[in-house]
Each structure stands twice: as structure tokens, then as C-alpha cells.
Protein backbone atom coordinates (compact mmCIF):
# COMPACT_ATOMS: atom_id res chain seq x y z
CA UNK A 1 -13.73 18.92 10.47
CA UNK A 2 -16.86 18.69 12.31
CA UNK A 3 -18.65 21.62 9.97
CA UNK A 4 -18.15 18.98 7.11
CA UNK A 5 -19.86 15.96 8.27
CA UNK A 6 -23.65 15.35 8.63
CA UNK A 7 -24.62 15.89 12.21
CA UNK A 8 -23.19 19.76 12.56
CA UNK A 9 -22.97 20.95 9.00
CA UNK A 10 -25.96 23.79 7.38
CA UNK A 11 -29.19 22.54 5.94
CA UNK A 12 -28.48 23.20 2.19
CA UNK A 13 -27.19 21.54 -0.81
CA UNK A 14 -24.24 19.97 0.72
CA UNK A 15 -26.39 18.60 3.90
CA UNK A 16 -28.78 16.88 1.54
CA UNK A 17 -25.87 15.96 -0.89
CA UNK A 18 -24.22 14.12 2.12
CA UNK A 19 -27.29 12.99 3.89
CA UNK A 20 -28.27 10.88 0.55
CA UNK A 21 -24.69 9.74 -0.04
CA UNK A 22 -24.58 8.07 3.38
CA UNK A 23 -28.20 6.85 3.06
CA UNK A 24 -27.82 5.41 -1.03
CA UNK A 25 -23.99 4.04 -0.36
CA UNK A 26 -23.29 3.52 3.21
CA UNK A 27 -26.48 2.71 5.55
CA UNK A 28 -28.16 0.87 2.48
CA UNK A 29 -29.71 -2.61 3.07
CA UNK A 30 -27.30 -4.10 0.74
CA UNK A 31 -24.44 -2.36 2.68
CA UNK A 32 -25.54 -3.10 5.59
CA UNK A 33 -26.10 -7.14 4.41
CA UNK A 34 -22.88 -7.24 2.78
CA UNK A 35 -21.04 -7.00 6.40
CA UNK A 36 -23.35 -10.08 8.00
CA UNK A 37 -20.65 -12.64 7.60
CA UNK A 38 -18.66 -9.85 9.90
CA UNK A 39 -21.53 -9.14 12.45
CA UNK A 40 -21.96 -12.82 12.52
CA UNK A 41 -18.38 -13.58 13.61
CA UNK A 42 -18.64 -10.73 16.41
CA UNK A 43 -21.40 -12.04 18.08
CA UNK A 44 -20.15 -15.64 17.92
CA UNK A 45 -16.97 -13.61 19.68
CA UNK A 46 -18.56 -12.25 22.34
CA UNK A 47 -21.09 -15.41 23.15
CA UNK A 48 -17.90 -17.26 23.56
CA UNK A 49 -16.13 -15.05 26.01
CA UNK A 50 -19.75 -14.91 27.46
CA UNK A 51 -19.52 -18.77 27.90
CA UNK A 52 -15.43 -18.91 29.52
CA UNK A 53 -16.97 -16.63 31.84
CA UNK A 54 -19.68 -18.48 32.97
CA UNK A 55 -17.49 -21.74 32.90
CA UNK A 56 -15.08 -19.65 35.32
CA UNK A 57 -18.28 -18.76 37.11
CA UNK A 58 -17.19 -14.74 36.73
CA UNK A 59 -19.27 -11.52 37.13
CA UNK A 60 -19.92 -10.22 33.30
CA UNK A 61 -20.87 -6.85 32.66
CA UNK A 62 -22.97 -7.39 29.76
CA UNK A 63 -23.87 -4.28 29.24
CA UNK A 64 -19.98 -3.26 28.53
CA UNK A 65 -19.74 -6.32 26.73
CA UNK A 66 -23.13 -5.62 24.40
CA UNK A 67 -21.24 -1.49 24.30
CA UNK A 68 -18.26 -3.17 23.25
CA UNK A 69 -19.61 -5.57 20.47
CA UNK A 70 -21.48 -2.29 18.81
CA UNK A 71 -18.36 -0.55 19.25
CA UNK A 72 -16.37 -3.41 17.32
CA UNK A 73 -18.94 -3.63 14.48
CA UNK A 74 -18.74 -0.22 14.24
CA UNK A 75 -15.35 0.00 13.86
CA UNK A 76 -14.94 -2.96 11.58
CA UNK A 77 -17.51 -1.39 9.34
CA UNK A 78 -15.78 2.19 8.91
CA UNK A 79 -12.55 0.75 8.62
CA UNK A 80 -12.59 -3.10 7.95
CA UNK A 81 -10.73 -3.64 11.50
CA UNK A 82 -11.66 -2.99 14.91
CA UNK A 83 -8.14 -3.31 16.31
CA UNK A 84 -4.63 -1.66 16.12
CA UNK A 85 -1.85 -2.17 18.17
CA UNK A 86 -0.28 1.23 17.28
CA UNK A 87 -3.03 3.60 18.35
CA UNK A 88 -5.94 3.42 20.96
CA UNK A 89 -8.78 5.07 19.11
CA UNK A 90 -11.59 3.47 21.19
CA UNK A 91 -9.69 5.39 24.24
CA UNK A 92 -9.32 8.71 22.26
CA UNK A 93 -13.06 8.77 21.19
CA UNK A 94 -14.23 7.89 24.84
CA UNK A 95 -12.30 10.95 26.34
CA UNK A 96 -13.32 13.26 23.59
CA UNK A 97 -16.89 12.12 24.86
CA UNK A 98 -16.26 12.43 28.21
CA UNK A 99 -14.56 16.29 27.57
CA UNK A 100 -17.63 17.55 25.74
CA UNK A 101 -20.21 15.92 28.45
CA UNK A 102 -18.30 17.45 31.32
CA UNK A 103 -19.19 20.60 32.72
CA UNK A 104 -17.77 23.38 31.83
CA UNK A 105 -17.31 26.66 33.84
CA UNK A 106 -17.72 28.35 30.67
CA UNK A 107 -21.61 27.83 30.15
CA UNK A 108 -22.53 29.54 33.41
CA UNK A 109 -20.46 32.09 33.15
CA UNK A 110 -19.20 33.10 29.47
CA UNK A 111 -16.41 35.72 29.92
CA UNK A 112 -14.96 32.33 31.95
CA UNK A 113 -14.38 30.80 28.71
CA UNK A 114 -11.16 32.96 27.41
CA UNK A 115 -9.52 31.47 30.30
CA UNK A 116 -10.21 27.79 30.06
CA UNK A 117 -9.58 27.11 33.98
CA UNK A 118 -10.51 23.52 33.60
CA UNK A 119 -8.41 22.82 30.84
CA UNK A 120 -11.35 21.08 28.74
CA UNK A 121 -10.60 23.27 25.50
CA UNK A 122 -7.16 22.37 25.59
CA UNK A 123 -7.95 18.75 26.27
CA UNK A 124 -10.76 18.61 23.70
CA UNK A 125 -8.05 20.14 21.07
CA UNK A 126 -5.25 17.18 22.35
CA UNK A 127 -8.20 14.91 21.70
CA UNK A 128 -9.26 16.55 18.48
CA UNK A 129 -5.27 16.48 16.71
CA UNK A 130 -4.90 12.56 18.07
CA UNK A 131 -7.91 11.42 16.36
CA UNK A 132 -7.23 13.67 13.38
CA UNK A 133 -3.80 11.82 13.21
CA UNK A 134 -5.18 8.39 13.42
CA UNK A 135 -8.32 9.07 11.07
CA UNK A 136 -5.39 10.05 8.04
CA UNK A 137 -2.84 6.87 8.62
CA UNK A 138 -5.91 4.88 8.45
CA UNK A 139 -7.32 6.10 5.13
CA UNK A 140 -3.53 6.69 3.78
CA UNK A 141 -3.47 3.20 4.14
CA UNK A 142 -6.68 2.55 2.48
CA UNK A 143 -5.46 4.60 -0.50
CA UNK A 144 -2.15 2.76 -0.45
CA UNK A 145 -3.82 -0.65 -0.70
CA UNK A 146 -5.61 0.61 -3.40
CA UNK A 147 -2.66 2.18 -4.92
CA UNK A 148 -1.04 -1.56 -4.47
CA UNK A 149 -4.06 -3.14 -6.94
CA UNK A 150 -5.82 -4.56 -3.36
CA UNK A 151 -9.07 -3.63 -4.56
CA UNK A 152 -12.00 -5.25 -2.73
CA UNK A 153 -14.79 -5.91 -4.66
CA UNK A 154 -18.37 -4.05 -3.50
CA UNK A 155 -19.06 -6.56 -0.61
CA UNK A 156 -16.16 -6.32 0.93
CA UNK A 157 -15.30 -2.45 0.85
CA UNK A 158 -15.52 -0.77 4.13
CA UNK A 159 -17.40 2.73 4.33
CA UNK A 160 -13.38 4.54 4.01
CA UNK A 161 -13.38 2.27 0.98
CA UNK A 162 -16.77 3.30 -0.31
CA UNK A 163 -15.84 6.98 0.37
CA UNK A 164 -12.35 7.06 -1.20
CA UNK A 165 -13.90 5.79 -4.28
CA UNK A 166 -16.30 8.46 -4.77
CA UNK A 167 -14.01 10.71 -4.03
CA UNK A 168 -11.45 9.21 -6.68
CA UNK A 169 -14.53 9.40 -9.47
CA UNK A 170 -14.37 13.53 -10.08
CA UNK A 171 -16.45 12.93 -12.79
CA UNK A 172 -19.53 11.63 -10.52
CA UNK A 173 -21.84 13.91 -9.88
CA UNK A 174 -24.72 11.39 -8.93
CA UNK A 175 -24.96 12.89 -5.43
CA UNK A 176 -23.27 16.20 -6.27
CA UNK A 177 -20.48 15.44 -4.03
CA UNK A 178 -17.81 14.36 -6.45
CA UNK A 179 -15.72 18.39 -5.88
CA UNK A 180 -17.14 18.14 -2.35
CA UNK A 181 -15.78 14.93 -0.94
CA UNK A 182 -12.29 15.24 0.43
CA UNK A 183 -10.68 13.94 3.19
CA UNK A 184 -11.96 16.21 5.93
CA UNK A 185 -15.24 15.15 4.83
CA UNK A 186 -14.15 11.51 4.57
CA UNK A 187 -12.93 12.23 8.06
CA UNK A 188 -15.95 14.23 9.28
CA UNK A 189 -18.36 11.62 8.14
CA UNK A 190 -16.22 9.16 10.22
CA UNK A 191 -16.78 10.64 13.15
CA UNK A 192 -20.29 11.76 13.02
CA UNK A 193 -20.91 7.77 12.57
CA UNK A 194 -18.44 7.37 15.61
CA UNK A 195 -19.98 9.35 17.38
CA UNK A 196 -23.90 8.21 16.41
């Protein structure tokens, strides 16, 4: 999965192919403008809570609150929701972080690695088959409502949305993608914008 996104995959056709894709469709100003009403509504979220807290006269972390808000937005814009109660994928995506910035035996001493004495491989790969899990239900639901006529117009499509489409459109070749674009790519691209 990770060889098919943006941030790890090889400079080449596919790179650029994918690189312009996200930049034309995605991360354009007209994308990026058609989610204000939604960026809008987060902010006027989190100033609220901002304000019971101060009425409660509570310590705020803002900086976990302003971490949080990005994280929302984020989420909302990938997937058109930043919430489910059936999975934790905030949680999943903070451990995978956590796994690959913790220190690993491994780098010091390579012959280490077969062994995996800290358990991060095996972690990383519980990580890894979680996310994978909850990256297809949510775009097997995004094909469904499609499937089920919910269509959403161009403003209100979500970048799974916007991805499933070009991948629907095998006759596209306007960013040389259309036999490229599948759902480990759909799910790559995810998480390289996850990640950042």
C-alpha cells in the first residue's frame, strides 16, 4: 500500500501521474473552497467548546484542541465524516505514528531486526491490517451510496468520492491514471494525506 501513494512511491510516470491528480482534483482552490461551509462549522465547534470551558473556568489545551480541529477537517475532507462509532481510526493512525517514531533496536544493530525483540514490526503490521480494514468499509460504503443513486454533486464529493470516480471512468486518461487507480492506491493516497 504505501509503494502506491505519493510520499514513498518512484519518481516516474506514475509519481507525476499521481502528484498532478492530487494537485488538479483534490488540493485545488476550488476543492479546497468547496469544503468552507464544512471548515466553517468546525471552527464554530471548537470556539464553542473553547467558550463552555472558559465559562467553567477549565484548563484548555489548545494546542490538542487546534491538533484536533485539523485532524477533524482532515478527516471530514477524505471521507465526508470525521466520526464513527464502530472503529477508532484517529487511535489507529496515532499508534501507527507512534510505532514508526519509536526506536527501534533494529537501526543500531541490523542482524537485531530478524528477531523483532520489541515487538514494533509486529505491532506496526496489527496497525497496518486495522487501518487497511477500516480504509475498505469506508470506501465500500462510498461505492454503495453510489451504487444506491446518492450521487453528490462536485461540491459536495469528498476526496474517496473524487477518487472512486476516476477510477470508475476507465476511459480517462487525462492524468494517465485511469488503469492505475485502484483501491490500494485510493487507499495509499489516503494515508499519505493522513499522514501529511
Amino acid at each position: 500500500m504505501v509503494l502506491r501513494g505519493l510520499a514513498f512511491a518512484k519518481y516516474g510516470s506514475y509519481w507525476r501521474n499521481v502528484r498532478k491528480f492530487c494537485t488538479h482534483e483534490l488540493l485545488s482552490a476550488a476543492k479546497i473552497d468547496s469544503f468552507k461551509a464544512m471548515r466553517r462549522e468546525e471552527l464554530e465547534s471548537l470556539v464553542q467548546s473553547l467558550k463552555e470551558a472558559a465559562k467553567a473556568h477549565e484548563v484548555v489545551d489548545v494546542s490538542e484542541k487546534v491538533a484536533g480541529l485539523i485532524e477533524d477537517m482532515t478527516y471530514r475532507m477524505l471521507f465526508g465524516r470525521n466520526k464513527d462509532d464502530r472503529f477508532d481510526l484517529k487511535s489507529i493512525v496515532h499508534q501507527a505514528l507512534s510505532l514508526v517514531a519509536a526506536p527501534n533496536l533494529a537501526d543500531y544493530v541490523p542482524f537485531l531486526g530478524a528477531f523483532d525483540f520489541q515487538g514494533l514490526t509486529r505491532h506496526f503490521k496489527e496497525s497496518y491490517k486495522a487501518f487497511d480494514k477500516i480504509l475498505e468499509i469506508i470506501i465500500e460504503e462510498h461505492v454503495q451510496e453510489a451504487n444506491n443513486g446518492q450521487q453528490r454533486n462536485n461540491h459536495e464529493m469528498d476526496f474517496v468520492d473524487v477518487m472512486l470516480s476516476l477510477m470508475k471512468k476507465s476511459t480517462n486518461t487525462h492524468y494517465g491514471l485511469s488503469s492505475i487507480i485502484d483501491r490500494t492506491s485510493i487507499k495509499a493516497i489516503i494515508s499519505d494525506m493522513i499522514i501529511g
